[in-house]
C-alpha atoms as a PDB file:
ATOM      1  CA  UNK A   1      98.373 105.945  98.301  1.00  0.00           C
ATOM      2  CA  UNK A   2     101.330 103.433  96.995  1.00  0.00           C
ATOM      3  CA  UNK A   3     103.900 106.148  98.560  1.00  0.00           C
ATOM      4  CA  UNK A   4     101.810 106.487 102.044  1.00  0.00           C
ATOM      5  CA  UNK A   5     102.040 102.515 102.363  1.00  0.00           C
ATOM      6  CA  UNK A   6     105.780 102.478 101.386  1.00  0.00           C
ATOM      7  CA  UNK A   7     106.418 105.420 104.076  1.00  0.00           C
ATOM      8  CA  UNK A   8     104.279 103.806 106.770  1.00  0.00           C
ATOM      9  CA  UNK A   9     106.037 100.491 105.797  1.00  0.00           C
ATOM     10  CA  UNK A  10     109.223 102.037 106.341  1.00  0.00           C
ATOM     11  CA  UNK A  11     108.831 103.638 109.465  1.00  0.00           C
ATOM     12  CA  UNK A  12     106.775 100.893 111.300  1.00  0.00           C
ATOM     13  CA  UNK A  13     107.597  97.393 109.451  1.00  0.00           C
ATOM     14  CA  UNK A  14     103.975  96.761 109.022  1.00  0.00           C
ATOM     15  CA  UNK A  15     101.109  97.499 106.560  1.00  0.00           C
ATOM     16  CA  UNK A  16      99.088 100.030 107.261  1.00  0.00           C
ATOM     17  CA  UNK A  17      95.950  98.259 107.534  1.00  0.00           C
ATOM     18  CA  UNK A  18      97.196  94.574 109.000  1.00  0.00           C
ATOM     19  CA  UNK A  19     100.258  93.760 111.372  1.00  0.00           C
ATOM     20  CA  UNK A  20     100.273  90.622 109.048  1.00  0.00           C
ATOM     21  CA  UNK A  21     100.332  92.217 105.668  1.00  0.00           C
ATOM     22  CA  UNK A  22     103.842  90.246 104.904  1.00  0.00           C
ATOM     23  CA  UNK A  23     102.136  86.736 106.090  1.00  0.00           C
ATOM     24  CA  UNK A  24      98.640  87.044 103.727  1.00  0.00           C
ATOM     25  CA  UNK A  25      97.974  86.389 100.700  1.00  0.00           C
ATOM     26  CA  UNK A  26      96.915  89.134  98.188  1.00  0.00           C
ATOM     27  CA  UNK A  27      93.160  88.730  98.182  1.00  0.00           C
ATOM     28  CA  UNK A  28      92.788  88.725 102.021  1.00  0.00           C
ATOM     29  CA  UNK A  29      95.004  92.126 102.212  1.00  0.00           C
ATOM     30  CA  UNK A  30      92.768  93.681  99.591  1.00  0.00           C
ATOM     31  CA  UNK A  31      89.765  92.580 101.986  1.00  0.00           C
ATOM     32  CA  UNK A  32      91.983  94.216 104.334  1.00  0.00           C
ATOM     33  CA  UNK A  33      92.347  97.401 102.929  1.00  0.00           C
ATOM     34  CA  UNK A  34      89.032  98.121 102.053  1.00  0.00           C
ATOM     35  CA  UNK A  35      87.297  97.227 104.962  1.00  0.00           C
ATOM     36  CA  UNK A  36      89.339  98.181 107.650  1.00  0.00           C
ATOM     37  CA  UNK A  37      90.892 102.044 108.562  1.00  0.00           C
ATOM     38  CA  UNK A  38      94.842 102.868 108.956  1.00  0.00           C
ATOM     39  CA  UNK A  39      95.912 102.178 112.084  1.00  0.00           C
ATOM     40  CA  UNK A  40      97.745 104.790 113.550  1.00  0.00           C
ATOM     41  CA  UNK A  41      99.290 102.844 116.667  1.00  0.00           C
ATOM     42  CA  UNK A  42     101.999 101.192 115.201  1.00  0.00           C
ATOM     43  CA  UNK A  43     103.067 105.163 114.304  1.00  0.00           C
ATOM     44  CA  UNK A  44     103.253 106.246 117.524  1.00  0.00           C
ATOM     45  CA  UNK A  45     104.857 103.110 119.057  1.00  0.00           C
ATOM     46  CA  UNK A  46     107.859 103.631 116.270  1.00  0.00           C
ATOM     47  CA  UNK A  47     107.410 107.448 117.655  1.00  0.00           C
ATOM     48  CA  UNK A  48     107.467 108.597 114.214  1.00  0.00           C
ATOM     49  CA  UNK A  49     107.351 112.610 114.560  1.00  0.00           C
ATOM     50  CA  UNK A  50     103.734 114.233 113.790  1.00  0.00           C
ATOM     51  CA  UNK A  51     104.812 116.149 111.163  1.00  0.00           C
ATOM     52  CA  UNK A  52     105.616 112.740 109.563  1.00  0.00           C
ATOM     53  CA  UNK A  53     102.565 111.085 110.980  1.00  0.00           C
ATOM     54  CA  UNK A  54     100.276 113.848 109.368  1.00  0.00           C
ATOM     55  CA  UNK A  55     102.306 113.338 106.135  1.00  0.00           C
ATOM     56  CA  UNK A  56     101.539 109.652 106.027  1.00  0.00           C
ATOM     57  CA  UNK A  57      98.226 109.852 106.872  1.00  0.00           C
ATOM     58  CA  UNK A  58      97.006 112.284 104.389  1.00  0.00           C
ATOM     59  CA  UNK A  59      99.092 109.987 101.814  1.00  0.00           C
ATOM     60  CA  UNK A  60      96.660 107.222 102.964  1.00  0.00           C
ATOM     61  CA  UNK A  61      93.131 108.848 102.258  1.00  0.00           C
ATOM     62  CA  UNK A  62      91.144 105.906 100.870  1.00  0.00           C
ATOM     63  CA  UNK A  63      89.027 108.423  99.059  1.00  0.00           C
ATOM     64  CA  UNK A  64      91.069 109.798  96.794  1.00  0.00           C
ATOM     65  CA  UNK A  65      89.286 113.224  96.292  1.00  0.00           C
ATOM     66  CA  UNK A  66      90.485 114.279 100.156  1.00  0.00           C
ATOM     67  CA  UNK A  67      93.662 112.347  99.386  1.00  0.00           C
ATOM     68  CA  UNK A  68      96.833 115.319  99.311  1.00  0.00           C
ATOM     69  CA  UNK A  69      97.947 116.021  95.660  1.00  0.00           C
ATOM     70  CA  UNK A  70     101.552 115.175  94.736  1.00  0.00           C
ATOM     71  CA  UNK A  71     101.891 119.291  94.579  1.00  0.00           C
ATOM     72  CA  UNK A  72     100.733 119.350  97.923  1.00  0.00           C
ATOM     73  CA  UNK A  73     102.753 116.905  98.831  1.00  0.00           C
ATOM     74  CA  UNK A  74     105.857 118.057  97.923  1.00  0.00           C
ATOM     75  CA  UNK A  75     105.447 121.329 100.260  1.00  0.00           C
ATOM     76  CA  UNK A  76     104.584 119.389 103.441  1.00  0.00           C
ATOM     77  CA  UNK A  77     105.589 121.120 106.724  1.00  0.00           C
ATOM     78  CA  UNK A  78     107.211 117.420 107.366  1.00  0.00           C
ATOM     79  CA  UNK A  79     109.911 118.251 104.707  1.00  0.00           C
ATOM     80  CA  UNK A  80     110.604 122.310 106.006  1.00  0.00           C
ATOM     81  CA  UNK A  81     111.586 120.634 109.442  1.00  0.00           C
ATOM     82  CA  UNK A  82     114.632 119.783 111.111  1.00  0.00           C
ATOM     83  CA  UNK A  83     113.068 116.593 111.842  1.00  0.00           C
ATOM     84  CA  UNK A  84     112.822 114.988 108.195  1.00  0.00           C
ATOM     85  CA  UNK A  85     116.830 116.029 107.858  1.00  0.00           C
ATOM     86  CA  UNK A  86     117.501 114.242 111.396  1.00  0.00           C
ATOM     87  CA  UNK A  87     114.712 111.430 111.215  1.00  0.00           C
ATOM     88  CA  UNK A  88     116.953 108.002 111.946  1.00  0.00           C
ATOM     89  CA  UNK A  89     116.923 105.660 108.565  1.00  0.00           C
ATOM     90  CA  UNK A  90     115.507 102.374 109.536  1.00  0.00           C
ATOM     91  CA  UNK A  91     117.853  98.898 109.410  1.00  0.00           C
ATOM     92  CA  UNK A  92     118.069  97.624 106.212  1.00  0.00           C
ATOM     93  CA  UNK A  93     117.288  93.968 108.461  1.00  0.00           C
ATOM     94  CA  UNK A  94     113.788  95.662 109.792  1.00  0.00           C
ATOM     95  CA  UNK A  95     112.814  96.293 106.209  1.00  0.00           C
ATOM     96  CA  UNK A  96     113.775  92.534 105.054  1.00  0.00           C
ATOM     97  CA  UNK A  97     110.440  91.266 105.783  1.00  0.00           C
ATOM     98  CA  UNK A  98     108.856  92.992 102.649  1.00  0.00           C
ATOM     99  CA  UNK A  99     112.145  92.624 100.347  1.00  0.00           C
ATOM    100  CA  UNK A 100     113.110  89.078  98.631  1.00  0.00           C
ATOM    101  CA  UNK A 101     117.014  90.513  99.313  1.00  0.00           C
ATOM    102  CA  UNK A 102     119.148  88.211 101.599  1.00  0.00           C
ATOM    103  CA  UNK A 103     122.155  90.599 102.209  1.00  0.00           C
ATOM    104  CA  UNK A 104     122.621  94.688 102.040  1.00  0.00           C
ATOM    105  CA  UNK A 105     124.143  94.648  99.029  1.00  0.00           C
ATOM    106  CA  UNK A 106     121.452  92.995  97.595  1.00  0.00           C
ATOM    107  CA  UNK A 107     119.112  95.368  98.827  1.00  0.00           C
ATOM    108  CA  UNK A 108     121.061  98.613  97.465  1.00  0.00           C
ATOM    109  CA  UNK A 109     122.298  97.044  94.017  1.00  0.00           C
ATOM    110  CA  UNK A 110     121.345  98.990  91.240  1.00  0.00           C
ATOM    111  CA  UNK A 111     119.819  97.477  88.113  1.00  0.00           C
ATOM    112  CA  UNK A 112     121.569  96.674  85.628  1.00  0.00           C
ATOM    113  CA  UNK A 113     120.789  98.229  81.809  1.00  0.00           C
ATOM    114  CA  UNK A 114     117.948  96.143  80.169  1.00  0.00           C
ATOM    115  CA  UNK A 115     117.949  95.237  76.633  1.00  0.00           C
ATOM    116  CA  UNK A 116     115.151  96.419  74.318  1.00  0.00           C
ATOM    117  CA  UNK A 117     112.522  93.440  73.755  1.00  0.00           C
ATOM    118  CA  UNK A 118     110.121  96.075  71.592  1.00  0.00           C
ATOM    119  CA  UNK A 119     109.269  94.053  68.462  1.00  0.00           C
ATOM    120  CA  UNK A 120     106.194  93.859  66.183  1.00  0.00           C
ATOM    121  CA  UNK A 121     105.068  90.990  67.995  1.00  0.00           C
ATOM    122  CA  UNK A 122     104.459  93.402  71.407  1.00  0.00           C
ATOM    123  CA  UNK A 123     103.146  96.151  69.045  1.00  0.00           C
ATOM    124  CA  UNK A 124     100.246  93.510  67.614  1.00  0.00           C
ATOM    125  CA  UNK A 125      99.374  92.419  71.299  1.00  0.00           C
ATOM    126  CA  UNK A 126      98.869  96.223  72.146  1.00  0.00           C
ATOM    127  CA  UNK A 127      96.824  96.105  69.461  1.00  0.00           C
ATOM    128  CA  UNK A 128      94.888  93.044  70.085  1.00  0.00           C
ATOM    129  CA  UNK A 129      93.908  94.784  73.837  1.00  0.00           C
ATOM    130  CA  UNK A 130      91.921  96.953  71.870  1.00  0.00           C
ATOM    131  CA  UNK A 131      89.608  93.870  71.520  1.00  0.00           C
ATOM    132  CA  UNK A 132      89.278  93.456  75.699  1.00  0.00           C
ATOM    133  CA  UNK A 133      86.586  94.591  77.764  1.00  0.00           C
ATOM    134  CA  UNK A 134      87.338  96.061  81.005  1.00  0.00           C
ATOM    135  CA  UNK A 135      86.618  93.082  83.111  1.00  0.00           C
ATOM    136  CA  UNK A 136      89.325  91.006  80.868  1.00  0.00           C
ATOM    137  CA  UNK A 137      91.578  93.986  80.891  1.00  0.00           C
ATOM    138  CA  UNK A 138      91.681  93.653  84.867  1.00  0.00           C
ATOM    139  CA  UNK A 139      91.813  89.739  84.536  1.00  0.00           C
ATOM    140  CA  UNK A 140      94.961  90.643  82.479  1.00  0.00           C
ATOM    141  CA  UNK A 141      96.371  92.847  84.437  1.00  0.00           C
ATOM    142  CA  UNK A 142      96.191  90.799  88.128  1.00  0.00           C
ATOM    143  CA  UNK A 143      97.466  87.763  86.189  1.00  0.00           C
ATOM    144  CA  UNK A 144     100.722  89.499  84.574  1.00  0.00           C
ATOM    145  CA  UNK A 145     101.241  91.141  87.730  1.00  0.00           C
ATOM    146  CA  UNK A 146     101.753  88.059  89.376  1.00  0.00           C
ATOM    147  CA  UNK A 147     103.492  85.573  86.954  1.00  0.00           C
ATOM    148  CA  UNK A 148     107.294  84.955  87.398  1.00  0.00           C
ATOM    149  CA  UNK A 149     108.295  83.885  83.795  1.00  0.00           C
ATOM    150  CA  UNK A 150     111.152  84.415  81.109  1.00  0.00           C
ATOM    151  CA  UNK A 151     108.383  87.034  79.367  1.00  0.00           C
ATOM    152  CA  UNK A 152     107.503  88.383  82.745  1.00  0.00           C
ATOM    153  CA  UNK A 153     111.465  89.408  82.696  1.00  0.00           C
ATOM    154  CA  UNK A 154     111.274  90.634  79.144  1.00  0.00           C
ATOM    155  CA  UNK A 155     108.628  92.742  78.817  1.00  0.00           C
ATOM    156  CA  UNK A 156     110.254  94.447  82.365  1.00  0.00           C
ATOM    157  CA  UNK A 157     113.334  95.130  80.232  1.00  0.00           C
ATOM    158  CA  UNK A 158     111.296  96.555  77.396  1.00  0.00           C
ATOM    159  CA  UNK A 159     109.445  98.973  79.374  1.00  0.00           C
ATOM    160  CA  UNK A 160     112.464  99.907  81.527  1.00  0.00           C
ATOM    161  CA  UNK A 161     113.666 100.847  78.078  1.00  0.00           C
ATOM    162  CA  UNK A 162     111.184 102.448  77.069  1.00  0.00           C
ATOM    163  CA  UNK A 163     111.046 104.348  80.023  1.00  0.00           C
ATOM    164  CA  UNK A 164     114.346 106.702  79.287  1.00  0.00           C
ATOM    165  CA  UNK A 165     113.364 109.127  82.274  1.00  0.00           C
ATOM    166  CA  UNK A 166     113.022 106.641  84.987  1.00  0.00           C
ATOM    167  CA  UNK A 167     110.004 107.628  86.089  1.00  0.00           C
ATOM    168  CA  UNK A 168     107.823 104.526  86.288  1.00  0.00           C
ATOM    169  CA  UNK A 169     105.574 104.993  83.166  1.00  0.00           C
ATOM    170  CA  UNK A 170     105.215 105.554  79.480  1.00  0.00           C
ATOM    171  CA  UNK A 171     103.827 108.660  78.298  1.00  0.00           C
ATOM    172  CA  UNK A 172     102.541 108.386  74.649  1.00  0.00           C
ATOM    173  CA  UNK A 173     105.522 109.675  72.959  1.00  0.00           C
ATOM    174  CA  UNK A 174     107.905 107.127  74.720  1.00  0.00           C
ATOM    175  CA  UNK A 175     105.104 104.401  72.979  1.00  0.00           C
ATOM    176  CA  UNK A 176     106.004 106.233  69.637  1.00  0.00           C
ATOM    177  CA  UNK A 177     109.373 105.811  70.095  1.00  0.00           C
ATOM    178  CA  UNK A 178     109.019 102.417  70.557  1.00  0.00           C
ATOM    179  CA  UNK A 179     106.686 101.949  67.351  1.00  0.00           C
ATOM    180  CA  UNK A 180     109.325 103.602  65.559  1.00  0.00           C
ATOM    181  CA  UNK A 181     112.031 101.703  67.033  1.00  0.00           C
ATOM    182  CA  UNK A 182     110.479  98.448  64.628  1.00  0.00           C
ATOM    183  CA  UNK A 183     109.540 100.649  61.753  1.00  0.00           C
ATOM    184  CA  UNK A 184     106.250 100.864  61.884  1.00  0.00           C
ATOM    185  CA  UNK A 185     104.620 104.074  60.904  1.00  0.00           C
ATOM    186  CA  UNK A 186     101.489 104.780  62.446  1.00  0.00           C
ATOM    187  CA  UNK A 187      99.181 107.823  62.300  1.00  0.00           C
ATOM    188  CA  UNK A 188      98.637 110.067  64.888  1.00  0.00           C
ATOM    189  CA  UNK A 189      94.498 109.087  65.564  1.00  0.00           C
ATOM    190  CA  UNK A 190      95.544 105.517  65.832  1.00  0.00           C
ATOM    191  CA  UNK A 191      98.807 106.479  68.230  1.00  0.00           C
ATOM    192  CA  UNK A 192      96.320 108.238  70.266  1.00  0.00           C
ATOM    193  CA  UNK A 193      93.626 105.490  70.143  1.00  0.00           C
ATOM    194  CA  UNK A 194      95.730 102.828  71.168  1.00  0.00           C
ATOM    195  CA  UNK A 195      97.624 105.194  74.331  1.00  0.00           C
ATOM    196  CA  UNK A 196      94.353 105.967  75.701  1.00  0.00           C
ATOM    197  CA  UNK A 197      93.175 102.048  75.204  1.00  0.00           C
ATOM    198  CA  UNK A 198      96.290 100.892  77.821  1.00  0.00           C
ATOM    199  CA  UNK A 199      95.701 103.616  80.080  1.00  0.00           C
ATOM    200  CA  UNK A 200      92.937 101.951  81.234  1.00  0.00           C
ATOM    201  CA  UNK A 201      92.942 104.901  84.442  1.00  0.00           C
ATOM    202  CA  UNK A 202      92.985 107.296  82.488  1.00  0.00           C
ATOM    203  CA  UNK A 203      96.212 108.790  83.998  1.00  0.00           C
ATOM    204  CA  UNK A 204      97.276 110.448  81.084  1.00  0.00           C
ATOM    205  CA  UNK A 205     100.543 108.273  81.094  1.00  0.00           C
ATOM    206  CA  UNK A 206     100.729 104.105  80.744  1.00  0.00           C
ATOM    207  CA  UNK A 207     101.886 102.759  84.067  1.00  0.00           C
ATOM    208  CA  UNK A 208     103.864  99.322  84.775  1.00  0.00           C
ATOM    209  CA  UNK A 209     100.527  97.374  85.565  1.00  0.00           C
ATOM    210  CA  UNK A 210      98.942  98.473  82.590  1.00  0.00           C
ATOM    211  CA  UNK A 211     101.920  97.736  80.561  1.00  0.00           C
ATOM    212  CA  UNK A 212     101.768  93.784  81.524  1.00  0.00           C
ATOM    213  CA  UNK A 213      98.403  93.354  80.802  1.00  0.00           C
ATOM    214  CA  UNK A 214      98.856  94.670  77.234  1.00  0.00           C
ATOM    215  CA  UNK A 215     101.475  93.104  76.083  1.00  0.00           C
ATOM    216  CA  UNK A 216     101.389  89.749  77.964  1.00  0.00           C
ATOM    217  CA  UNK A 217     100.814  86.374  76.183  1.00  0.00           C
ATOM    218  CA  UNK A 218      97.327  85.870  76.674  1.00  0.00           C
ATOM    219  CA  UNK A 219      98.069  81.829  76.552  1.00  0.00           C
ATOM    220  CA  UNK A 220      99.636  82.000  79.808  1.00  0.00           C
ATOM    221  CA  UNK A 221      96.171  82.850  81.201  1.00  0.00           C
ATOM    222  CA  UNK A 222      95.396  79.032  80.930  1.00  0.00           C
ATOM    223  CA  UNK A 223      97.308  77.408  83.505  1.00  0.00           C
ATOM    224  CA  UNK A 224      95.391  76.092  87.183  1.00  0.00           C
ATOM    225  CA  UNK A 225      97.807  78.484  88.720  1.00  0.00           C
ATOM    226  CA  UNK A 226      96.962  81.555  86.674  1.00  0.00           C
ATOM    227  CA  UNK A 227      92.993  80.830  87.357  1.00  0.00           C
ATOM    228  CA  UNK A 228      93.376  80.260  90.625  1.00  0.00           C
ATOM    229  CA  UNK A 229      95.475  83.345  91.761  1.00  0.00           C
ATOM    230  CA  UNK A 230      92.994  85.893  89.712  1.00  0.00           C
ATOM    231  CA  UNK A 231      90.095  84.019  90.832  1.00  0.00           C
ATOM    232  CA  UNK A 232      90.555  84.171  94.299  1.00  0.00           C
ATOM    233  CA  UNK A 233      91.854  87.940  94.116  1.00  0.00           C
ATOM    234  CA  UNK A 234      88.864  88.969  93.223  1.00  0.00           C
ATOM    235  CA  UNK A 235      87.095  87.004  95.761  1.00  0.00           C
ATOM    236  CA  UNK A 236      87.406  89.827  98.198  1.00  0.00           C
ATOM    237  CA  UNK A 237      84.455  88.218 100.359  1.00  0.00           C
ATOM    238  CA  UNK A 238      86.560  85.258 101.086  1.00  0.00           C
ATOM    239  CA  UNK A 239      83.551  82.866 100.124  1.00  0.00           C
ATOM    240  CA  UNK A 240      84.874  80.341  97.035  1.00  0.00           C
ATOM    241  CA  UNK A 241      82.971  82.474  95.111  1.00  0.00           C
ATOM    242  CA  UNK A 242      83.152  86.073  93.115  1.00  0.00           C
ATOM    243  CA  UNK A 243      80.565  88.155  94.306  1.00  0.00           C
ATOM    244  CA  UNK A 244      79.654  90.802  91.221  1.00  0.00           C
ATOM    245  CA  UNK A 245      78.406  93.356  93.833  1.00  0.00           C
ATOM    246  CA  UNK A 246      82.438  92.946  95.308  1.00  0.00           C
ATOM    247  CA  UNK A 247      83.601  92.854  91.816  1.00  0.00           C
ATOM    248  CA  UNK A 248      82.018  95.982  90.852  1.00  0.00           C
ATOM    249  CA  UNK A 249      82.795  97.890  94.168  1.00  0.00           C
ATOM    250  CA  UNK A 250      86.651  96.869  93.305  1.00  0.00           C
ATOM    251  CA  UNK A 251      86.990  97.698  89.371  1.00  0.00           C
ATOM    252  CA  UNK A 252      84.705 100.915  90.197  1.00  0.00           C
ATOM    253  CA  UNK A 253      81.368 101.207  87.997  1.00  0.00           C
ATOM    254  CA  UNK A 254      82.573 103.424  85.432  1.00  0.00           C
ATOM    255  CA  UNK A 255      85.221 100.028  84.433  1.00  0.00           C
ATOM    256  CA  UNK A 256      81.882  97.986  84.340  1.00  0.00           C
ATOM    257  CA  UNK A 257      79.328  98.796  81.714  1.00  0.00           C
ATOM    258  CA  UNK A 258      75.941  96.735  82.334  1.00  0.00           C
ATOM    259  CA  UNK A 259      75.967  94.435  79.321  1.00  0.00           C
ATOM    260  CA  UNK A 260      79.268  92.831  80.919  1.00  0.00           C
ATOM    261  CA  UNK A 261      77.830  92.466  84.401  1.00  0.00           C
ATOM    262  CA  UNK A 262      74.900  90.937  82.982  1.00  0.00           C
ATOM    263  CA  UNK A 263      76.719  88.190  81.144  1.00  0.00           C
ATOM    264  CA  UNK A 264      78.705  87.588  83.844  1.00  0.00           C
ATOM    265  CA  UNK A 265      76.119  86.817  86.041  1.00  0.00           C
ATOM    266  CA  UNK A 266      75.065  83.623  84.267  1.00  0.00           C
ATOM    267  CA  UNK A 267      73.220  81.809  86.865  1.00  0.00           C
ATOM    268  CA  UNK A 268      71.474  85.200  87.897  1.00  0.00           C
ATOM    269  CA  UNK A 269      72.853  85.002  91.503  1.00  0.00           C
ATOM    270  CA  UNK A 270      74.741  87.724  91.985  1.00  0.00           C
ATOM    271  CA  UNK A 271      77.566  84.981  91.553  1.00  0.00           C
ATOM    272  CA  UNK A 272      80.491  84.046  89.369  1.00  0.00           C
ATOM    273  CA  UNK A 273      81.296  80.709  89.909  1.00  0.00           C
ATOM    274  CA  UNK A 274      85.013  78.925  89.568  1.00  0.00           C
ATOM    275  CA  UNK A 275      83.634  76.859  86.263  1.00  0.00           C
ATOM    276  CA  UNK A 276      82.438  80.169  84.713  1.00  0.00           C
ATOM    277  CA  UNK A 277      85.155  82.045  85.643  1.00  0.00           C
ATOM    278  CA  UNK A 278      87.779  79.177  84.330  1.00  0.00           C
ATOM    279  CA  UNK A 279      86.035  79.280  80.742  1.00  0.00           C
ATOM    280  CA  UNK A 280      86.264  82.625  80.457  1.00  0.00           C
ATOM    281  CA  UNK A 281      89.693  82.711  81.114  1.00  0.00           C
ATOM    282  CA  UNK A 282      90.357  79.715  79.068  1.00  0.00           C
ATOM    283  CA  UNK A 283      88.446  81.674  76.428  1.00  0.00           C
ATOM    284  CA  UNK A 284      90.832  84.662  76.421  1.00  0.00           C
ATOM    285  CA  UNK A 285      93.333  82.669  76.188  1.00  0.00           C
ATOM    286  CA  UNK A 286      93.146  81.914  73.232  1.00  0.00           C
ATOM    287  CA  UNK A 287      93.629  85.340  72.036  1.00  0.00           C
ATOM    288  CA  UNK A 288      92.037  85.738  68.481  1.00  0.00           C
ATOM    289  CA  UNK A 289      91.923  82.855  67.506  1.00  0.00           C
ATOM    290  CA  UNK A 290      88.078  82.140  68.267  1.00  0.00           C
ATOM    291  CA  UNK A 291      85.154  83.575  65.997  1.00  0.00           C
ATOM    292  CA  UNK A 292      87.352  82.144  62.943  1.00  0.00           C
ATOM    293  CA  UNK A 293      90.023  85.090  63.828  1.00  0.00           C
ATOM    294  CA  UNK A 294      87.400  87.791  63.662  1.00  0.00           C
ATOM    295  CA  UNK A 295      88.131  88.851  67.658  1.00  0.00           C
ATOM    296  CA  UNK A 296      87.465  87.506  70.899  1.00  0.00           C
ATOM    297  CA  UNK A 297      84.206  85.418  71.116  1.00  0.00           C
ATOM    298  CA  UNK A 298      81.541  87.663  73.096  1.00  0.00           C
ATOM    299  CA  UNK A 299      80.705  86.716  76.567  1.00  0.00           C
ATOM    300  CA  UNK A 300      77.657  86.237  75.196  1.00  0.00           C
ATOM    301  CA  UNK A 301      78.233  83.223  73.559  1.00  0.00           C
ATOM    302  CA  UNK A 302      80.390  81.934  76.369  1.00  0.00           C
ATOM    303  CA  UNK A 303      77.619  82.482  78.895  1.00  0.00           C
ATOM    304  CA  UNK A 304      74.950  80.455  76.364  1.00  0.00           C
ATOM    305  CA  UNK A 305      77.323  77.303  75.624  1.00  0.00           C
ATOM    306  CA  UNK A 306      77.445  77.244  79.766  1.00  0.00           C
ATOM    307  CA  UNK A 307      73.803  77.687  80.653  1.00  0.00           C
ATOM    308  CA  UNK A 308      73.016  75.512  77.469  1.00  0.00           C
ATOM    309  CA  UNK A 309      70.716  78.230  75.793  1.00  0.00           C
END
């Protein structure tokens, strides 16, 4: 899906599901994606060839079952024709809407080396996500995503370093290597435990995403900002307020088991309201520090001091 948007992207200068993808914030081109189908118009007015187009389009299966495999992929018609060899690259200046680069160079510079940031103190919060439901673990994860900070930029460096084949994730052994990098022996059942508790999609390898929301600072959750961005991401109905039946249709309900959704829904609306949804954030920010140290306090317990039971 990521590589069908990046393609279409690239050969029309739009999104694939909204000419305004550039101009909208991230919880309205969520909406956007869901609820509305590829548009194919903007392909034929860039008279992409239909090799390409077919390419694209079977990239961009929403259901990922009919979606092409990578396998597949990788033996498209599109690439045995003269057509992908000849297809005209696009301007570096059409592709500046969706890039933060101001010149050419900028765009083509190559990254420098990171430095390792692996310590003990990333190793305990990989740890500590043990502790996270599913619903926090996404909280996590949209928050990181979005946060432009000093450990933002760190934790980047560590997992470029981590990732020595440059292929945008961290299988378990590149983990190990980092565990053994700080001398810390572990044993193979807890290795294995705590690789399969960050791949939270069960990919088989940790991706960037999942990375962040592991090893972030849960303390940065806090801020207005913070709350405000995840809160209104996962408003995908656009109303001020998170609709569980939205929230489970976008975390999937194999990420939601039903003791979550029910303590979530304190006000038994079908509703999570901003003053819920700050506490609970609040709440995980403070790591494990609640509960006397023991672990996060259960949403149980948040949901009763709100209601007042």
């Amino acid at each position: 899906w990521s590589l069908g948007v990046m393609l279409y992207s690239i050969f029309t200068d739009q999104h694939p599901c909204t000419a305004r993808g550039h101009a909208i914030g991230n919880a309205q081109l969520l909406k956007k994606i869901l609820h509305s189908s590829v548009r194919t118009g903007p392909l034929e007015e860039a008279n992409v060839p239909q090799d390409a187009v077919d390419f694209v389009l079977k990239l961009l299966k929403k259901d990922a079952d009919k979606r092409i495999s990578a396998r597949d992929a990788l033996h498209h018609e599109w690439f045995k024709t003269s057509l992908y060899h000849n297809f005209s690259r696009p301007k570096l200046s059409s592709l500046r809407s969706w890039s933060s680069c101001s010149t050419e160079d900028e765009l083509l510079e190559v990254p420098r080396e990171p430095s390792s940031q692996f310590n003990c103190s990333r190793l305990e919060r990989m740890q500590e996500f043990r502790g996270y439901n599913n619903f926090e673990k996404a909280v996590l994860a949209v928050a990181a995503h979005n946060m432009e900070t000093q450990e933002m930029e760190e934790l980047r460096e560590c997992f470029m370093s981590l990732d020595t084949d440059g292929n945008g994730s961290l299988s378990k052994e590149a983990i190990a290597a980092g565990i053994d990098s700080v001398g810390v022996s572990i044993p193979e059942a807890d290795l294995t435990e705590l690789f399969e508790t960050i791949n939270v999609d069960g990919s088989g390898k940790i991706h960037y995403t999942e990375w962040l929301a592991a090893t972030v600072t849960p303390t940065l959750l806090a801020s207005e900002k913070t709350i405000q961005h995840v809160y209104d991401f996962f408003d995908i109905e656009q109303t001020g307020v998170i609709s569980l039946k939205g929230l489970l249709h976008l975390l999937g309900d194999g990420n939601m088991d039903s003791a979550v959704m029910e303590a979530l829904d304190i006000e038994g609306n079908g509703k999570l309201c901003k003053e819920v949804f700050t506490a609970l954030m609040q709440r995980m920010a403070q790591k494990d520090n609640t509960c006397g140290g023991k672990g996060l306090e259960p949403l149980s317990i948040v949901s009763d001091r709100l209601t007042g039971s």
